[in-house]
PDB file of N, CA and C in Angstrom:
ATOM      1  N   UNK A   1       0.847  -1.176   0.000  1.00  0.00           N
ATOM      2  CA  UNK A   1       0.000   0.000   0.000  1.00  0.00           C
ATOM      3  C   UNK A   1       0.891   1.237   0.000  1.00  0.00           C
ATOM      4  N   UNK A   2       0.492   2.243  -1.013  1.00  0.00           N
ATOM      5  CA  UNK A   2       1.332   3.512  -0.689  1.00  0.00           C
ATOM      6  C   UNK A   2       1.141   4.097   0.373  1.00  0.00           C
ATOM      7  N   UNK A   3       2.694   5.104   0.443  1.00  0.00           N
ATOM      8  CA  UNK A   3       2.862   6.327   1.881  1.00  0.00           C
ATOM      9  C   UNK A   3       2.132   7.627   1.794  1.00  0.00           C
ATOM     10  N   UNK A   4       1.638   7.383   0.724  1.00  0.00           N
ATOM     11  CA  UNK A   4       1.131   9.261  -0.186  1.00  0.00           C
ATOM     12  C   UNK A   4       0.053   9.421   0.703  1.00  0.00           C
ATOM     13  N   UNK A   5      -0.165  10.400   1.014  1.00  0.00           N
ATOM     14  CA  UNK A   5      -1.621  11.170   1.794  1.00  0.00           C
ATOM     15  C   UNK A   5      -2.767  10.888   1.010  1.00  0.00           C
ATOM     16  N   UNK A   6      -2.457  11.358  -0.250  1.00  0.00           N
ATOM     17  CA  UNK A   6      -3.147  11.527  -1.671  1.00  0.00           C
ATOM     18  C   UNK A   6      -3.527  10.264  -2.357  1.00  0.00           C
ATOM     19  N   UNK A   7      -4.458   9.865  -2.734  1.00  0.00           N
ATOM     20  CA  UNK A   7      -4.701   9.027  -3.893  1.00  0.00           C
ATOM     21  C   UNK A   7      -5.391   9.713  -4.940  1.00  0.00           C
ATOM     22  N   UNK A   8      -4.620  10.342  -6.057  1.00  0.00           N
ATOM     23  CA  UNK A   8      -4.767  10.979  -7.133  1.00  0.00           C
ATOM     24  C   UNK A   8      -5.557  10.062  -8.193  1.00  0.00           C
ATOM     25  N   UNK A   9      -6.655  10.465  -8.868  1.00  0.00           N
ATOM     26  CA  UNK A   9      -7.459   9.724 -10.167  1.00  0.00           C
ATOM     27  C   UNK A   9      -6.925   8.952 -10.640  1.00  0.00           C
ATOM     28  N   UNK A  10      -5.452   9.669 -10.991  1.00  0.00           N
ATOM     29  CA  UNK A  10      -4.693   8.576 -12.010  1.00  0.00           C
ATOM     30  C   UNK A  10      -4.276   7.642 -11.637  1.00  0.00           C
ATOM     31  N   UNK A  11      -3.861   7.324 -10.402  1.00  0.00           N
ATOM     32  CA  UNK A  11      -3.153   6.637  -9.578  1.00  0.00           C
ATOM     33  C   UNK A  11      -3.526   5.294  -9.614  1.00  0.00           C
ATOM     34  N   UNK A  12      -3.073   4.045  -9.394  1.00  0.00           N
ATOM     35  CA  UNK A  12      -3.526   2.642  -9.170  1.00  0.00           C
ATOM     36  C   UNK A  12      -4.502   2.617  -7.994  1.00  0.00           C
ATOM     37  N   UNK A  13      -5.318   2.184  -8.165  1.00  0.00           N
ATOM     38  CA  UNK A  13      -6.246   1.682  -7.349  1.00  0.00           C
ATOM     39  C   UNK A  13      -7.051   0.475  -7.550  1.00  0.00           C
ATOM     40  N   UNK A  14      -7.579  -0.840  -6.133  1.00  0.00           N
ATOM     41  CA  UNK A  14      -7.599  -2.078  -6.153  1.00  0.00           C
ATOM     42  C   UNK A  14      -8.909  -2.456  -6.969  1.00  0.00           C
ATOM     43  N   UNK A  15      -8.719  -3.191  -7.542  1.00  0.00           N
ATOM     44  CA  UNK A  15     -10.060  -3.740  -8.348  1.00  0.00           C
ATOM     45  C   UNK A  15     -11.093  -4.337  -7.056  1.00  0.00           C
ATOM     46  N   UNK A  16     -10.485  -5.013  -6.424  1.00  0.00           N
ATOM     47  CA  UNK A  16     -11.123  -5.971  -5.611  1.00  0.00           C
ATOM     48  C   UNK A  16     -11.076  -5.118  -4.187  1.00  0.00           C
ATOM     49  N   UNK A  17     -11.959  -4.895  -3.522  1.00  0.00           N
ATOM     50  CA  UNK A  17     -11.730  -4.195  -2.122  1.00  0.00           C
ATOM     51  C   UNK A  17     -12.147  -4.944  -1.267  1.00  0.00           C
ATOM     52  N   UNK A  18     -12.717  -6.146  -1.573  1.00  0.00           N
ATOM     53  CA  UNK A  18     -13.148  -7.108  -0.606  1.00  0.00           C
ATOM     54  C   UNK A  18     -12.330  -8.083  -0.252  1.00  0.00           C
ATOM     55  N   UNK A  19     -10.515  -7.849  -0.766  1.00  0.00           N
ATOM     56  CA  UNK A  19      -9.733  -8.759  -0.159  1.00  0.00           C
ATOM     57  C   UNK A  19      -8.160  -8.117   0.303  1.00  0.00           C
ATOM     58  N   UNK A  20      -8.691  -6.761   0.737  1.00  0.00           N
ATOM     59  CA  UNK A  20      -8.163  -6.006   1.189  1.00  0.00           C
ATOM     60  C   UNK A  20      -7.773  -5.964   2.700  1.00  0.00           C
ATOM     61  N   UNK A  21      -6.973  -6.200   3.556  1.00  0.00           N
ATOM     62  CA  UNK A  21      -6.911  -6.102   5.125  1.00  0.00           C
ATOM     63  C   UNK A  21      -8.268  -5.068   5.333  1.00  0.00           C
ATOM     64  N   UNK A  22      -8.396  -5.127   6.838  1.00  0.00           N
ATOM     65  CA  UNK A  22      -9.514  -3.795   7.320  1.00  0.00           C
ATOM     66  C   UNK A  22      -8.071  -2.476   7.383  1.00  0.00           C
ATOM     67  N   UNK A  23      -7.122  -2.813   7.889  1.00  0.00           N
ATOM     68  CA  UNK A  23      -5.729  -1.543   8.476  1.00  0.00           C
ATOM     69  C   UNK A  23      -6.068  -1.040   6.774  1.00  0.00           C
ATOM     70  N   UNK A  24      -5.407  -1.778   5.703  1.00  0.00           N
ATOM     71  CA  UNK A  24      -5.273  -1.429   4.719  1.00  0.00           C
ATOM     72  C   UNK A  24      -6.274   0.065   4.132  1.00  0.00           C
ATOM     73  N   UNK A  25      -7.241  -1.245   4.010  1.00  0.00           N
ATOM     74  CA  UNK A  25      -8.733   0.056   3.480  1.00  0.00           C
ATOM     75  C   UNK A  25      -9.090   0.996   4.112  1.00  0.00           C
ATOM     76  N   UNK A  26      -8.432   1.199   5.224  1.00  0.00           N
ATOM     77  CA  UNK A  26      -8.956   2.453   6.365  1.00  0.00           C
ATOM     78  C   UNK A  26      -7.854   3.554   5.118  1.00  0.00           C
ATOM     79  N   UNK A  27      -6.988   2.711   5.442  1.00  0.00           N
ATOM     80  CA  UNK A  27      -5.478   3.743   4.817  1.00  0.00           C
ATOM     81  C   UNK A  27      -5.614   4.240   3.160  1.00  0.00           C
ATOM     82  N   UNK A  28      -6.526   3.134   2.610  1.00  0.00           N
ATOM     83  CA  UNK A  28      -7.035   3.898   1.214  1.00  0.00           C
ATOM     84  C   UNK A  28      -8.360   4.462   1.728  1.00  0.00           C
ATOM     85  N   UNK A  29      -8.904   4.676   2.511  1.00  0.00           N
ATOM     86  CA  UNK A  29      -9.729   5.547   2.674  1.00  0.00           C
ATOM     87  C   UNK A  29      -9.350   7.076   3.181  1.00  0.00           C
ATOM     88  N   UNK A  30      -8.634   6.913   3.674  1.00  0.00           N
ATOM     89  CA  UNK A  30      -7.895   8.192   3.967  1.00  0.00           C
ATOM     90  C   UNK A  30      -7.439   8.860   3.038  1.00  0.00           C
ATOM     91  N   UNK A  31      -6.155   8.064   2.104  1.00  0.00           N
ATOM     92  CA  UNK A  31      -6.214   8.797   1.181  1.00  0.00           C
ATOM     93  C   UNK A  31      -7.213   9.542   0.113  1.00  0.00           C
ATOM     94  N   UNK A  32      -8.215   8.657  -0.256  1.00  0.00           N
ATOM     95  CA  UNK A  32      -9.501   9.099  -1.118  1.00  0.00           C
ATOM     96  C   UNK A  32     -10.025   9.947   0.208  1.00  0.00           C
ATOM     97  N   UNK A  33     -10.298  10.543   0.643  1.00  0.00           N
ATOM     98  CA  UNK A  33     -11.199  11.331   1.410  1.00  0.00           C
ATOM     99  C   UNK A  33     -10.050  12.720   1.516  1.00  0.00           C
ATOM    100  N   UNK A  34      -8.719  12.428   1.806  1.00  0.00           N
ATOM    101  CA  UNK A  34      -7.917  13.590   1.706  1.00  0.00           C
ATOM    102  C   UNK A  34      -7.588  14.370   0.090  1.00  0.00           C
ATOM    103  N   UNK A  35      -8.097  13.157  -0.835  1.00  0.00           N
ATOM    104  CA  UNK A  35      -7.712  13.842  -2.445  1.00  0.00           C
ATOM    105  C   UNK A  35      -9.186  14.511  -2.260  1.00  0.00           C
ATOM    106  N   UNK A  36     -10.358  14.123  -2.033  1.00  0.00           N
ATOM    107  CA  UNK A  36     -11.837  14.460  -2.574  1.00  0.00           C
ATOM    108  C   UNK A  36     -11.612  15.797  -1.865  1.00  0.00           C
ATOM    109  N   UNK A  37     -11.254  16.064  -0.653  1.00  0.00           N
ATOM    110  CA  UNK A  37     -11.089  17.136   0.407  1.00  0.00           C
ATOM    111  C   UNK A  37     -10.419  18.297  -0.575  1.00  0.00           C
ATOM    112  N   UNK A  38      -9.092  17.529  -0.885  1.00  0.00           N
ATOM    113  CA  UNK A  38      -8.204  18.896  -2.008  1.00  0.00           C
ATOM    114  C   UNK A  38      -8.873  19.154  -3.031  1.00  0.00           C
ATOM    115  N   UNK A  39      -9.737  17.998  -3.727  1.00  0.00           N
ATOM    116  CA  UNK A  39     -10.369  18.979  -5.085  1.00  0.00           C
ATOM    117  C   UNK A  39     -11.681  20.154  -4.820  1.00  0.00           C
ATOM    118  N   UNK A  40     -12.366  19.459  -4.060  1.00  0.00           N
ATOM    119  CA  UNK A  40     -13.158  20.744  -3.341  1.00  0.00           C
ATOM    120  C   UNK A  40     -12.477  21.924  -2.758  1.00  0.00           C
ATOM    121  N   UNK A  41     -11.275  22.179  -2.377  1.00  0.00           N
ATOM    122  CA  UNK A  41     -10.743  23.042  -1.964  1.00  0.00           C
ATOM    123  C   UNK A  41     -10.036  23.854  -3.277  1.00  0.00           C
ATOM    124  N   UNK A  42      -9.672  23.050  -4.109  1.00  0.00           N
ATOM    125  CA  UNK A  42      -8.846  23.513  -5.247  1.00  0.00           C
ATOM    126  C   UNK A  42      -9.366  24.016  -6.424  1.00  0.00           C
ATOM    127  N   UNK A  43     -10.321  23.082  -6.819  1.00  0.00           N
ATOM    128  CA  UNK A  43     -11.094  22.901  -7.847  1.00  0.00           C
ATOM    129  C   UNK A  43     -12.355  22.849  -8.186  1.00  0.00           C
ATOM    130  N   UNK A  44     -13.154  23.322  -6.910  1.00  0.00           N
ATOM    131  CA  UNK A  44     -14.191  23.390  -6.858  1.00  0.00           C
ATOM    132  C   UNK A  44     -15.584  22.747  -6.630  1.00  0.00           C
ATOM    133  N   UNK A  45     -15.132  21.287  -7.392  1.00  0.00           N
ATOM    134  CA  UNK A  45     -15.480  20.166  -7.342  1.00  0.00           C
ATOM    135  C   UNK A  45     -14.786  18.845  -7.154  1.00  0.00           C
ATOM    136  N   UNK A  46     -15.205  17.417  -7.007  1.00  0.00           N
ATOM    137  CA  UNK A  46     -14.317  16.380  -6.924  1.00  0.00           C
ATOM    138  C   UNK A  46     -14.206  15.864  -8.529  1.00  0.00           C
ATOM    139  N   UNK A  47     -13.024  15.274  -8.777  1.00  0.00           N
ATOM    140  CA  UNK A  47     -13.085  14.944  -9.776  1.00  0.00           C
ATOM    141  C   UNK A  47     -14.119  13.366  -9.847  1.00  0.00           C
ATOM    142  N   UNK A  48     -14.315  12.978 -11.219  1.00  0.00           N
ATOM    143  CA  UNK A  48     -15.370  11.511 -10.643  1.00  0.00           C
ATOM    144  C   UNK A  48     -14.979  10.791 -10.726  1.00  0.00           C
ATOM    145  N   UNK A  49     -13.562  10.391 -10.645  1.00  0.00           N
ATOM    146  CA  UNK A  49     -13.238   8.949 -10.533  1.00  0.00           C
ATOM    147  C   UNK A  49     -12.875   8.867  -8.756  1.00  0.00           C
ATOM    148  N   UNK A  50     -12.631   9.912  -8.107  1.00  0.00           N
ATOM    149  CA  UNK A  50     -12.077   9.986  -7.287  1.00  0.00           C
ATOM    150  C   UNK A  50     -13.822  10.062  -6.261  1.00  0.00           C
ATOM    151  N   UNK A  51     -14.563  10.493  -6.698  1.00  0.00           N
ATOM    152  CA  UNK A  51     -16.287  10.307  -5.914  1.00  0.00           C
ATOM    153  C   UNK A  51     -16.593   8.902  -5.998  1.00  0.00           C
ATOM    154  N   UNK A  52     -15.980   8.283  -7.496  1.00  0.00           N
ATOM    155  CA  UNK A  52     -16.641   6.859  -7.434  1.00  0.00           C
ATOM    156  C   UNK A  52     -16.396   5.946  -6.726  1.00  0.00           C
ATOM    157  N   UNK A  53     -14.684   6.061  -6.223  1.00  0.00           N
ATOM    158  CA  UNK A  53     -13.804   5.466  -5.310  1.00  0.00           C
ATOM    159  C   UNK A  53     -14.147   5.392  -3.853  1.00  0.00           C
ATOM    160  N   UNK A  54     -14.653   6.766  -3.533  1.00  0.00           N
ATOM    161  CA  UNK A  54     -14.769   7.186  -2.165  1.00  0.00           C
ATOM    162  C   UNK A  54     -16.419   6.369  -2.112  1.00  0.00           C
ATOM    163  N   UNK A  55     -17.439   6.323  -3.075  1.00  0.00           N
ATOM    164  CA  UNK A  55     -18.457   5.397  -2.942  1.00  0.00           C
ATOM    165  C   UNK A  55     -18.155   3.728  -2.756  1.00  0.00           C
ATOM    166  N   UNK A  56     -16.986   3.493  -3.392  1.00  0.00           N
ATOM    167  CA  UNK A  56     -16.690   2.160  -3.644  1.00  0.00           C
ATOM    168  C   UNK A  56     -16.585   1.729  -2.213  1.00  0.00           C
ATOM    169  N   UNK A  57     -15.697   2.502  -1.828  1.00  0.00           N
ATOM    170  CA  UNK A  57     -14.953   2.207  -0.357  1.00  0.00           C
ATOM    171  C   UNK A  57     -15.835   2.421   0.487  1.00  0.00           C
ATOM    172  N   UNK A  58     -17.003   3.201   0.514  1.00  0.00           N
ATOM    173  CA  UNK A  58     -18.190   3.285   1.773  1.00  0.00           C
ATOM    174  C   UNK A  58     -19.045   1.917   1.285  1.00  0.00           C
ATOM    175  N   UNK A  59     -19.165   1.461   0.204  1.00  0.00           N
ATOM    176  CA  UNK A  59     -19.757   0.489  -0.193  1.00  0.00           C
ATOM    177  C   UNK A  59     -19.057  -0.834   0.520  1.00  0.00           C
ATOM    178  N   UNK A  60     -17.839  -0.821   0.475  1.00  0.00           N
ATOM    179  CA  UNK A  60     -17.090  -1.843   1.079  1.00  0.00           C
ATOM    180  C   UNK A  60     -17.300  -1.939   2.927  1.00  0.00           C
ATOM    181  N   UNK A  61     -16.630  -1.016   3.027  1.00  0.00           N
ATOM    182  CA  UNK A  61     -17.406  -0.819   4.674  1.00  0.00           C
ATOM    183  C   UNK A  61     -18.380  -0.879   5.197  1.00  0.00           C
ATOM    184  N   UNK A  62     -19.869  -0.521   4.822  1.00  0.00           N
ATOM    185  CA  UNK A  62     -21.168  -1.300   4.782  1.00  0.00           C
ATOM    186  C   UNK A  62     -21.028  -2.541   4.862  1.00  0.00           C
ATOM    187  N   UNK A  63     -20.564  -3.208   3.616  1.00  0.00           N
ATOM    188  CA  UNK A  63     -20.477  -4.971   3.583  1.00  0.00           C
ATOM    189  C   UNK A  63     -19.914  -5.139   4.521  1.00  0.00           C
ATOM    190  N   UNK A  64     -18.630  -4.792   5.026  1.00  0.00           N
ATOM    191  CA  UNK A  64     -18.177  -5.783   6.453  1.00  0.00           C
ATOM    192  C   UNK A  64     -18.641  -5.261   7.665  1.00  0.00           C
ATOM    193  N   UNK A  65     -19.596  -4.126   7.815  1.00  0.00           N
ATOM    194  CA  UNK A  65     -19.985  -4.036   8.951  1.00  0.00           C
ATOM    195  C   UNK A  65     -21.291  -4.869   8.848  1.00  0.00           C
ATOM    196  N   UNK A  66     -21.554  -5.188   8.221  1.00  0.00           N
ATOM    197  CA  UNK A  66     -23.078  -6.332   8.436  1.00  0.00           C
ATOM    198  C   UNK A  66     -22.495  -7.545   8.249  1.00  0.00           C
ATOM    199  N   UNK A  67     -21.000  -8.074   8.444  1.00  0.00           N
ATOM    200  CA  UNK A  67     -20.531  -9.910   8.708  1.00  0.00           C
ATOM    201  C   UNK A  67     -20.293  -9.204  10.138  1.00  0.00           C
TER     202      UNK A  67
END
């Protein structure tokens, strides 16, 4: 997993989030919530790959809070 604060659009991100550690996905959640944070601050808006991500990942967290 990267050290970056940031997870930028372009950037690699996991196909599969359901075989991800829980430490892990907290830590790509952070990053996606700190990029969505800078484009609203920067740009006005989020970009949408970076909204779809931050859905993906609340989508994922739902699922394991109901096992």
């Amino acid at each position: 997993m990267s050290e970056k604060l940031h997870l930028k659009p372009e950037d690699e991100f996991p196909d599969d989030l359901s075989t991800i550690p829980d430490r892990e996905l907290q830590i790509l959640d952070s990053q996606v919530q700190r990029q969505l944070d800078y484009e609203y601050v920067a740009e006005g808006e989020p970009n949408p790959e970076t909204e779809f991500r931050h859905e993906d990942l609340d989508e994922e967290f739902e699922e394991r809070d109901r096992r």
